[in-house]
PDB file of N, CA and C in Angstrom:
ATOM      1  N   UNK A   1      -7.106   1.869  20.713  1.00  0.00           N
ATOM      2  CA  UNK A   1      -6.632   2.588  21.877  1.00  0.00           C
ATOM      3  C   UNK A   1      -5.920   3.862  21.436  1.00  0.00           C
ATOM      4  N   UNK A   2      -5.868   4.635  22.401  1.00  0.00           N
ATOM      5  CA  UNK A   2      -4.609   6.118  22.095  1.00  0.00           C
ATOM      6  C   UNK A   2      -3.659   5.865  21.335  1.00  0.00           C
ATOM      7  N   UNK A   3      -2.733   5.112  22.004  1.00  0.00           N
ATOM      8  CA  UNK A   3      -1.565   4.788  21.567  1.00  0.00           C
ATOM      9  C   UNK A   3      -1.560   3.904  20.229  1.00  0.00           C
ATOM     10  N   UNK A   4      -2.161   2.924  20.109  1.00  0.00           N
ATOM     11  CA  UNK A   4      -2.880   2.820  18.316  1.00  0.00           C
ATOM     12  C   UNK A   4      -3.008   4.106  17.382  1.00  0.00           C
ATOM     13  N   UNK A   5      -3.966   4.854  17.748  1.00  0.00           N
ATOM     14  CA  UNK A   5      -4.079   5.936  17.350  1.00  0.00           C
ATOM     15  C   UNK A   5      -3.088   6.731  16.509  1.00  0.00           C
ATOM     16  N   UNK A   6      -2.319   7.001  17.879  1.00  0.00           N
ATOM     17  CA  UNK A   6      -1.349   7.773  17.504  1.00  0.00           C
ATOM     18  C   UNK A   6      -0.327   7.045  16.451  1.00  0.00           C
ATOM     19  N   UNK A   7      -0.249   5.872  16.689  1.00  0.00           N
ATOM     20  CA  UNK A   7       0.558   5.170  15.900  1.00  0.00           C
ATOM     21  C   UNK A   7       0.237   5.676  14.027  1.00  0.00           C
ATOM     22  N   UNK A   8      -0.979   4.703  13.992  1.00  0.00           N
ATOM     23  CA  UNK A   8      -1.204   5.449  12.311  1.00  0.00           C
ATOM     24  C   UNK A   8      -1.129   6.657  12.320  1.00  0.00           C
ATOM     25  N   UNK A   9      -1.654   7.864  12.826  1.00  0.00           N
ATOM     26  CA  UNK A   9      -1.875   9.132  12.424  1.00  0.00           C
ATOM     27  C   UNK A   9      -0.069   9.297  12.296  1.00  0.00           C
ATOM     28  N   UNK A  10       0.988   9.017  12.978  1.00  0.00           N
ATOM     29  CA  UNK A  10       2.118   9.049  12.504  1.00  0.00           C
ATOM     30  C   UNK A  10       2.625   8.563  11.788  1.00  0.00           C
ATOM     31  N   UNK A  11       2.228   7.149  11.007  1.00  0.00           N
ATOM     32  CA  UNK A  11       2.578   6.214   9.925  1.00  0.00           C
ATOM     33  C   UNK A  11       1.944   7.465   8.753  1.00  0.00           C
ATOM     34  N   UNK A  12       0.637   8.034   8.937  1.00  0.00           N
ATOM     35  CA  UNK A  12       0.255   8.407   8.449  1.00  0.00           C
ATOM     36  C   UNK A  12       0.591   9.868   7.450  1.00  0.00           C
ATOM     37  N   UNK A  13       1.423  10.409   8.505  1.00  0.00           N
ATOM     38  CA  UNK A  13       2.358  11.811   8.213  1.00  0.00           C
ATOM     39  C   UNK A  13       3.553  11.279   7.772  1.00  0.00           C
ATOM     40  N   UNK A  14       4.127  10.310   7.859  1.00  0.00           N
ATOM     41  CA  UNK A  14       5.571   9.857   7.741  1.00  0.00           C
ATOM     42  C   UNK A  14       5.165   9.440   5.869  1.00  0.00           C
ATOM     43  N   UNK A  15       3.747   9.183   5.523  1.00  0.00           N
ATOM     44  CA  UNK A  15       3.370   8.833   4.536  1.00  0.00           C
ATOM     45  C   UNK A  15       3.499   9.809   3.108  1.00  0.00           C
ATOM     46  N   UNK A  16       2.741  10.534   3.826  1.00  0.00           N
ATOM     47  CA  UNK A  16       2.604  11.794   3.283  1.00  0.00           C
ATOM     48  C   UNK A  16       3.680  12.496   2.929  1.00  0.00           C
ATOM     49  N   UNK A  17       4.378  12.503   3.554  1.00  0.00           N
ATOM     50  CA  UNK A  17       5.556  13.490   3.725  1.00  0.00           C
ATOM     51  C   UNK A  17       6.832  12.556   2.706  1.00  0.00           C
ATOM     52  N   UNK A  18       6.778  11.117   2.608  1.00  0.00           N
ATOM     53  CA  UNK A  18       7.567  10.432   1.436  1.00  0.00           C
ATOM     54  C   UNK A  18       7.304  10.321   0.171  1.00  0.00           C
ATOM     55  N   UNK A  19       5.732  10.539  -0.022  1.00  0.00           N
ATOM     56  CA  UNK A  19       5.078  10.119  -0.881  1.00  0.00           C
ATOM     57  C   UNK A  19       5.081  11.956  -1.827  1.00  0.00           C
ATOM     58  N   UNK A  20       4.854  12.665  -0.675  1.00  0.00           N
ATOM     59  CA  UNK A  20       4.757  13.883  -1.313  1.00  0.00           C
ATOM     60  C   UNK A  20       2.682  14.272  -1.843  1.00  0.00           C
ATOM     61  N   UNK A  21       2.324  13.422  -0.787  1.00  0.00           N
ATOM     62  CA  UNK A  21       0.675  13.472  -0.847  1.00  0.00           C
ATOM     63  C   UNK A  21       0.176  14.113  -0.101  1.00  0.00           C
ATOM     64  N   UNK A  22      -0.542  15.097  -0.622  1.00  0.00           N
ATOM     65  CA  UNK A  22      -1.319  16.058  -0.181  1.00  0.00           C
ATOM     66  C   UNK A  22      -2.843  15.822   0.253  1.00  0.00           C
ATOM     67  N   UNK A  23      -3.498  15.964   1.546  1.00  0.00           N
ATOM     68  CA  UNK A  23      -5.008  15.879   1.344  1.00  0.00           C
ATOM     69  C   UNK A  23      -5.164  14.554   2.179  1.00  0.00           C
ATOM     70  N   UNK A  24      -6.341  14.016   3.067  1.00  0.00           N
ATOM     71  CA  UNK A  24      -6.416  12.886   3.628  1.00  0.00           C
ATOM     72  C   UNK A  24      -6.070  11.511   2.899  1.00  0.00           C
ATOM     73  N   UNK A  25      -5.860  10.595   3.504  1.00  0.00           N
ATOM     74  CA  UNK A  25      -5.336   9.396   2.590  1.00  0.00           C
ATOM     75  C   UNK A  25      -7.115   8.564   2.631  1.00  0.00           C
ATOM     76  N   UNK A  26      -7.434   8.892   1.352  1.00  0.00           N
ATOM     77  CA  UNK A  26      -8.566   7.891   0.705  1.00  0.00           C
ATOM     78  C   UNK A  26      -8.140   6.501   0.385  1.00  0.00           C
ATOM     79  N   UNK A  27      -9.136   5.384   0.615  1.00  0.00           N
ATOM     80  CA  UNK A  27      -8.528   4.329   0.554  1.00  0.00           C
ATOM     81  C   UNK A  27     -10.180   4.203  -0.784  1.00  0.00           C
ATOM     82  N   UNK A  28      -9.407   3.621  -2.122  1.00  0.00           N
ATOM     83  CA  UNK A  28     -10.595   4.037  -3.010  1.00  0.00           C
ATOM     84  C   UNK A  28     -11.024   2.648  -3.501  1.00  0.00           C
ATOM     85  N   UNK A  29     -10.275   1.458  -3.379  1.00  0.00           N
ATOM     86  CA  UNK A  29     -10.647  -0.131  -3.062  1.00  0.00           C
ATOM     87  C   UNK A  29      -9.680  -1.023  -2.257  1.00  0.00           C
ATOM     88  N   UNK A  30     -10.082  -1.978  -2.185  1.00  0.00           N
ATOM     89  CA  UNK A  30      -9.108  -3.191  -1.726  1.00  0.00           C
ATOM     90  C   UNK A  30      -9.235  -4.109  -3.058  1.00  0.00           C
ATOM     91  N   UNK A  31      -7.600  -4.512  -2.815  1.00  0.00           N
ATOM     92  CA  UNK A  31      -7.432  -5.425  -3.768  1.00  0.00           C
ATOM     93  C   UNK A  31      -6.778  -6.955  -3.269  1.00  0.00           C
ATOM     94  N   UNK A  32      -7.176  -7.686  -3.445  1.00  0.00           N
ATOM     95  CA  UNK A  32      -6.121  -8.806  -2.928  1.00  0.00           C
ATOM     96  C   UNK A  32      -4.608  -9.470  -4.310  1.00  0.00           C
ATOM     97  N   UNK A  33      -3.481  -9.374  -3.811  1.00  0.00           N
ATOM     98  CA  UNK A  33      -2.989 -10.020  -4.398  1.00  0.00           C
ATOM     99  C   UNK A  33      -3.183 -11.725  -4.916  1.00  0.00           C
ATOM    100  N   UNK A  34      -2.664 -11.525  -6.242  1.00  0.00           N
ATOM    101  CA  UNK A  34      -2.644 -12.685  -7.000  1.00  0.00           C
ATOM    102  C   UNK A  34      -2.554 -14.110  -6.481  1.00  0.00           C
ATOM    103  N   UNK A  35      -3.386 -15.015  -6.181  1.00  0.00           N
ATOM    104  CA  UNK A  35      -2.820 -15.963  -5.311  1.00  0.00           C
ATOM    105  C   UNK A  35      -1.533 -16.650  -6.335  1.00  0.00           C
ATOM    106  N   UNK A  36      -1.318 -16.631  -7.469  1.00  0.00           N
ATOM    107  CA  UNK A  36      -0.648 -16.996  -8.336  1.00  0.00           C
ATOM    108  C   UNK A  36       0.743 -16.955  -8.480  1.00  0.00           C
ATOM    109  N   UNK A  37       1.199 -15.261  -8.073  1.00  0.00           N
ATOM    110  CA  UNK A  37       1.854 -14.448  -8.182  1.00  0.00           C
ATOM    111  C   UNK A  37       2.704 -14.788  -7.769  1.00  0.00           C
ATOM    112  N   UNK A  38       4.263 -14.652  -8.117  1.00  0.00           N
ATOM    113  CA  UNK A  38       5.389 -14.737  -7.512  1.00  0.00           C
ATOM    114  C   UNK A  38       5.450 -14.001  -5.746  1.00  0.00           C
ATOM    115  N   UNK A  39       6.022 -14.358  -5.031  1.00  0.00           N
ATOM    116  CA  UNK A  39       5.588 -13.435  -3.304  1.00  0.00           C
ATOM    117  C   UNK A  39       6.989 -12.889  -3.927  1.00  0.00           C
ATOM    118  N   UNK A  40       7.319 -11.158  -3.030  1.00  0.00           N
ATOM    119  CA  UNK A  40       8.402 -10.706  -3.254  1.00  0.00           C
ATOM    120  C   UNK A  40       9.058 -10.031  -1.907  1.00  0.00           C
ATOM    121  N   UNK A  41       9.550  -9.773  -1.792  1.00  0.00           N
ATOM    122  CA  UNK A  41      10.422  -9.295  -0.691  1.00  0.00           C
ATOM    123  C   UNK A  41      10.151  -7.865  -0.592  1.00  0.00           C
ATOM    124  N   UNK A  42      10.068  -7.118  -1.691  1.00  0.00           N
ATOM    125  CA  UNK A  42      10.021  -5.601  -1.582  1.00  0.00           C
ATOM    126  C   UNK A  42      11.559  -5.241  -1.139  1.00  0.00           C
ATOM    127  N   UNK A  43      10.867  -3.500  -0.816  1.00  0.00           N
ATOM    128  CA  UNK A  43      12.398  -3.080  -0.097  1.00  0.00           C
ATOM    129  C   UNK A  43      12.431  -1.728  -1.394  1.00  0.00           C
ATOM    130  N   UNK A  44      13.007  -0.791  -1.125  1.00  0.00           N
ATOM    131  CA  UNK A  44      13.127   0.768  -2.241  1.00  0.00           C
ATOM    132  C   UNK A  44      11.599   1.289  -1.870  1.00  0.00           C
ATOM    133  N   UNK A  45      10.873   1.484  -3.252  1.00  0.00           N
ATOM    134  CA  UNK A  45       9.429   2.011  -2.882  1.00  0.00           C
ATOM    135  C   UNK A  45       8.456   1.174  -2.964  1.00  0.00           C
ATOM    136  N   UNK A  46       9.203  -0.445  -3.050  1.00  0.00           N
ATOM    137  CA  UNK A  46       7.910  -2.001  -3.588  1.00  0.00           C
ATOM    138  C   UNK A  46       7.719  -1.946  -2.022  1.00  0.00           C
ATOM    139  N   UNK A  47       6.593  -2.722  -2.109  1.00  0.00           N
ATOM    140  CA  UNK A  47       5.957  -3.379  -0.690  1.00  0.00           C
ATOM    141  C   UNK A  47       5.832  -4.716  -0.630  1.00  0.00           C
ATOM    142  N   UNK A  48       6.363  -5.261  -0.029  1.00  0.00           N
ATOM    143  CA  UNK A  48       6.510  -6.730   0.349  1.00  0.00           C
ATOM    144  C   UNK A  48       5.139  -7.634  -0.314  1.00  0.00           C
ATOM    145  N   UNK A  49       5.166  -8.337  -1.159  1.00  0.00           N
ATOM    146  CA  UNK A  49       4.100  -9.017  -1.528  1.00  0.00           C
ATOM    147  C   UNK A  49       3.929 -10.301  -0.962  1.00  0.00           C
ATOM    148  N   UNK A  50       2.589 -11.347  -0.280  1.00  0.00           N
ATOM    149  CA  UNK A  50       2.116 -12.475   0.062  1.00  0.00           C
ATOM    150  C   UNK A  50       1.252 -13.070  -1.045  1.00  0.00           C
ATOM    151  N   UNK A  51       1.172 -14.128  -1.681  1.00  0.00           N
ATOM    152  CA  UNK A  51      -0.069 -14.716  -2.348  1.00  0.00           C
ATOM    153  C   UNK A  51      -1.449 -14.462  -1.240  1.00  0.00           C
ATOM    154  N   UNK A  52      -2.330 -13.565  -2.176  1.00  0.00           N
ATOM    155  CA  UNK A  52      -3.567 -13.524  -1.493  1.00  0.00           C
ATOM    156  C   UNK A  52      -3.663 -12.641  -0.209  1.00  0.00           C
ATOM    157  N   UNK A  53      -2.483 -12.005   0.305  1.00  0.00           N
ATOM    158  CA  UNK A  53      -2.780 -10.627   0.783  1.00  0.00           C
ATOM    159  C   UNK A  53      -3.823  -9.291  -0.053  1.00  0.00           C
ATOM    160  N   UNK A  54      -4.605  -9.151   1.316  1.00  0.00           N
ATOM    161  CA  UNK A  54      -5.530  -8.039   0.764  1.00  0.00           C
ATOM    162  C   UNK A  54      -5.094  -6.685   1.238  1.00  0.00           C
ATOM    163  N   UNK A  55      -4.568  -5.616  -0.203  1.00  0.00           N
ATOM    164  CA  UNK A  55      -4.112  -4.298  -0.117  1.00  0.00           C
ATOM    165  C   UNK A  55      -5.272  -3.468  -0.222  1.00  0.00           C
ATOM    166  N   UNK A  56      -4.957  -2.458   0.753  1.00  0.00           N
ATOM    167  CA  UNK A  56      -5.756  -1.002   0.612  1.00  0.00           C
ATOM    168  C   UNK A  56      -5.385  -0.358  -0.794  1.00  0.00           C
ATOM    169  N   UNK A  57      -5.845   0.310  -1.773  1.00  0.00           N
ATOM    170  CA  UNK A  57      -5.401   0.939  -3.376  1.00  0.00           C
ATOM    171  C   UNK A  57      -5.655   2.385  -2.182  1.00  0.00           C
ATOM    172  N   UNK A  58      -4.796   3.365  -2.663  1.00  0.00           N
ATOM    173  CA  UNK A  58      -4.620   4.254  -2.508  1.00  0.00           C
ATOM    174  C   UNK A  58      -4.844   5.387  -3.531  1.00  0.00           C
ATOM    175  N   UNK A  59      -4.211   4.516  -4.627  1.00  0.00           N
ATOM    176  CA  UNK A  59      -4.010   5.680  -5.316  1.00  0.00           C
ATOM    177  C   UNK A  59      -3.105   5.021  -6.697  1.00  0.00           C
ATOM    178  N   UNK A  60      -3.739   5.202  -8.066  1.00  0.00           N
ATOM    179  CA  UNK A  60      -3.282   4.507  -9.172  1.00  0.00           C
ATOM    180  C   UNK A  60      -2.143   5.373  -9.522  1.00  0.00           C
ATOM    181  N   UNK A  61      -0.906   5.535  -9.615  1.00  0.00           N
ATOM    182  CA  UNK A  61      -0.436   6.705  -9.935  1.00  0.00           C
ATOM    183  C   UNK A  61      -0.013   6.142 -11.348  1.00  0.00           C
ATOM    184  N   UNK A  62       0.045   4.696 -12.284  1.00  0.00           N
ATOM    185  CA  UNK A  62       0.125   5.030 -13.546  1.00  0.00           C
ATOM    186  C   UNK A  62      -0.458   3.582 -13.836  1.00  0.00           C
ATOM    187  N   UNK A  63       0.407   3.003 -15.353  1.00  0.00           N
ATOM    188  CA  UNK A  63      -0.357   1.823 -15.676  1.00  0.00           C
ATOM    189  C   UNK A  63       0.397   1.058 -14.847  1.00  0.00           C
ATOM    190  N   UNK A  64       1.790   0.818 -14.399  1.00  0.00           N
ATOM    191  CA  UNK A  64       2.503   0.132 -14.338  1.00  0.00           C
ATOM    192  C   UNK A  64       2.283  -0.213 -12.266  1.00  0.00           C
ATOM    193  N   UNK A  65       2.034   0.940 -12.025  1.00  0.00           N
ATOM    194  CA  UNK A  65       2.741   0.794 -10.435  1.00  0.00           C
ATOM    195  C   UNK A  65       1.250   1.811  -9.677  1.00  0.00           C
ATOM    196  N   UNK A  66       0.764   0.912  -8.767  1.00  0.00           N
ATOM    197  CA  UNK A  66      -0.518   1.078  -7.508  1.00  0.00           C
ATOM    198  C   UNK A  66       0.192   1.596  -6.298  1.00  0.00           C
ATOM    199  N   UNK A  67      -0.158   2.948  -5.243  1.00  0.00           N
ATOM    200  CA  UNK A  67      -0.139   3.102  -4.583  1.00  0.00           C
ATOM    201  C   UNK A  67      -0.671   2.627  -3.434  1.00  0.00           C
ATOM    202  N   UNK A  68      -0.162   1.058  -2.257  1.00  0.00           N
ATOM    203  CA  UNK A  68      -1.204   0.372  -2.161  1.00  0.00           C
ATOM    204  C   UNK A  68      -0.211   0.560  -0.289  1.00  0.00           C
ATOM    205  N   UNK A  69      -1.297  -0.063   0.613  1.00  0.00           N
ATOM    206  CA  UNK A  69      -1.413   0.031   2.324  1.00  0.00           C
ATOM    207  C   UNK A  69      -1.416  -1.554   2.485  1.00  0.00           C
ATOM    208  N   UNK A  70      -0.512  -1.938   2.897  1.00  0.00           N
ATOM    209  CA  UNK A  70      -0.809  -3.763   4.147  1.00  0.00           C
ATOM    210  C   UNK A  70      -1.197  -3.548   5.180  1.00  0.00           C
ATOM    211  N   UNK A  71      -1.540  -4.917   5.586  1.00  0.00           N
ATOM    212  CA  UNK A  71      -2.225  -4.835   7.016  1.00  0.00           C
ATOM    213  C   UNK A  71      -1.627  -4.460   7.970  1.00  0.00           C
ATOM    214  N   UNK A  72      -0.247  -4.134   8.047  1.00  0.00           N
ATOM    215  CA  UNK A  72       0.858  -3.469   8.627  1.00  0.00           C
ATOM    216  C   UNK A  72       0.922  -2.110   8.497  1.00  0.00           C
ATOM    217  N   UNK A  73      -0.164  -1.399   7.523  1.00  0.00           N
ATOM    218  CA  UNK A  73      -0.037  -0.037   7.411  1.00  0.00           C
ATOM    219  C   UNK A  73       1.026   0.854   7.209  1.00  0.00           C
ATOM    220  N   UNK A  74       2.019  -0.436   5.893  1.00  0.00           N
ATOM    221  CA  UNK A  74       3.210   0.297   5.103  1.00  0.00           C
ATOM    222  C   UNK A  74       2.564   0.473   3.972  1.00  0.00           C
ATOM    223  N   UNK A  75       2.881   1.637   3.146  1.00  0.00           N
ATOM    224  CA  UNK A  75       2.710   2.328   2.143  1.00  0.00           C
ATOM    225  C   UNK A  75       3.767   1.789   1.002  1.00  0.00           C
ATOM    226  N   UNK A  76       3.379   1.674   0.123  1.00  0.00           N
ATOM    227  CA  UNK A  76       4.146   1.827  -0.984  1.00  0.00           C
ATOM    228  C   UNK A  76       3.554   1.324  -2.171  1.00  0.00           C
ATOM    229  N   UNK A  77       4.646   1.086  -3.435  1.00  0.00           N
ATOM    230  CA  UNK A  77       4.190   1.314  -4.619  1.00  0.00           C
ATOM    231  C   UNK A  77       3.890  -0.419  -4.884  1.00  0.00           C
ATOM    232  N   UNK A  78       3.204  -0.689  -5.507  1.00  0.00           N
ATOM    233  CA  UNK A  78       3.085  -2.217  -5.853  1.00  0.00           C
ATOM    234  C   UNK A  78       2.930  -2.567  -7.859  1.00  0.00           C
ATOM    235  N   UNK A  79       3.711  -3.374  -8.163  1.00  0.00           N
ATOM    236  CA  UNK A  79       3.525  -3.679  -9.747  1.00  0.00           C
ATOM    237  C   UNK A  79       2.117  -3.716  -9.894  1.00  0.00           C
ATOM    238  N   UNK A  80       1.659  -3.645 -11.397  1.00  0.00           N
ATOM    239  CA  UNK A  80      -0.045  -3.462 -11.208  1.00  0.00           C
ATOM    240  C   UNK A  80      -0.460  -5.063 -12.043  1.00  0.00           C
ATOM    241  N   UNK A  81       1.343  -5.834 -12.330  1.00  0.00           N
ATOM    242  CA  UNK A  81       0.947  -7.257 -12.927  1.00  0.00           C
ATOM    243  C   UNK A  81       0.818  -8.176 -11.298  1.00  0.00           C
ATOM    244  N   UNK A  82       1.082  -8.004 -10.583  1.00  0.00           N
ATOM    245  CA  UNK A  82       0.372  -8.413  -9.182  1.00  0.00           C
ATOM    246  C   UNK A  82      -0.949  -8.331  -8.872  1.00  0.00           C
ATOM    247  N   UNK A  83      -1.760  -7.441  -9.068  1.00  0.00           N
ATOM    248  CA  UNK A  83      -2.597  -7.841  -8.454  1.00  0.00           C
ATOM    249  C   UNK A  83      -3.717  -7.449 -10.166  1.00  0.00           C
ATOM    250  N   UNK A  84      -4.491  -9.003  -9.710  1.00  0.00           N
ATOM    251  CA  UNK A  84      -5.548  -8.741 -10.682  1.00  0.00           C
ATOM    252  C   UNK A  84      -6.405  -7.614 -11.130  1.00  0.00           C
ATOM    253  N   UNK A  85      -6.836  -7.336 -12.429  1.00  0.00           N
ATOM    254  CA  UNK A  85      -7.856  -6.563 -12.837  1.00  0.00           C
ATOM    255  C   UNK A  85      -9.351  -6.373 -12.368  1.00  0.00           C
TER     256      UNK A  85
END
């Protein structure tokens, strides 16, 4: 609907504008977290982790830490020992 719409395209700028990302947001795989994995709370620039939640990858920004999207369409950084290779 509209109002959907509008919703991400503003999650979407609010994104951009924290992240300091330039250019449409490419989503370049999905990954599911570790069913294994410790679940975490998040909170700073982590994103709340579930066993076996499937993240949008955004964007690798090193070895350590994934630029990754929930099904909630929060942004943030995720450990890269979370989610499998």
């Amino acid at each position: 609907t509209l109002k959907e719409c509008k919703k991400e395209e503003k999650a979407d700028r609010e994104f951009q504008k924290k992240f300091k990302f330039e250019g449409s947001i490419n989503i370049l795989t999905q990954m599911m977290v570790d069913p294994a994995a410790m679940e975490k709370r998040g909170g700073g620039k982590n994103l709340p982790l579930r066993r076996g939640e499937i993240l949008d990858v955004i964007q690798f920004t090193n070895q350590d830490q994934i630029l990754c999207r929930n099904s909630q369409r929060r942004c943030k950084s995720v450990g890269a020992e979370a989610l499998p290779a």
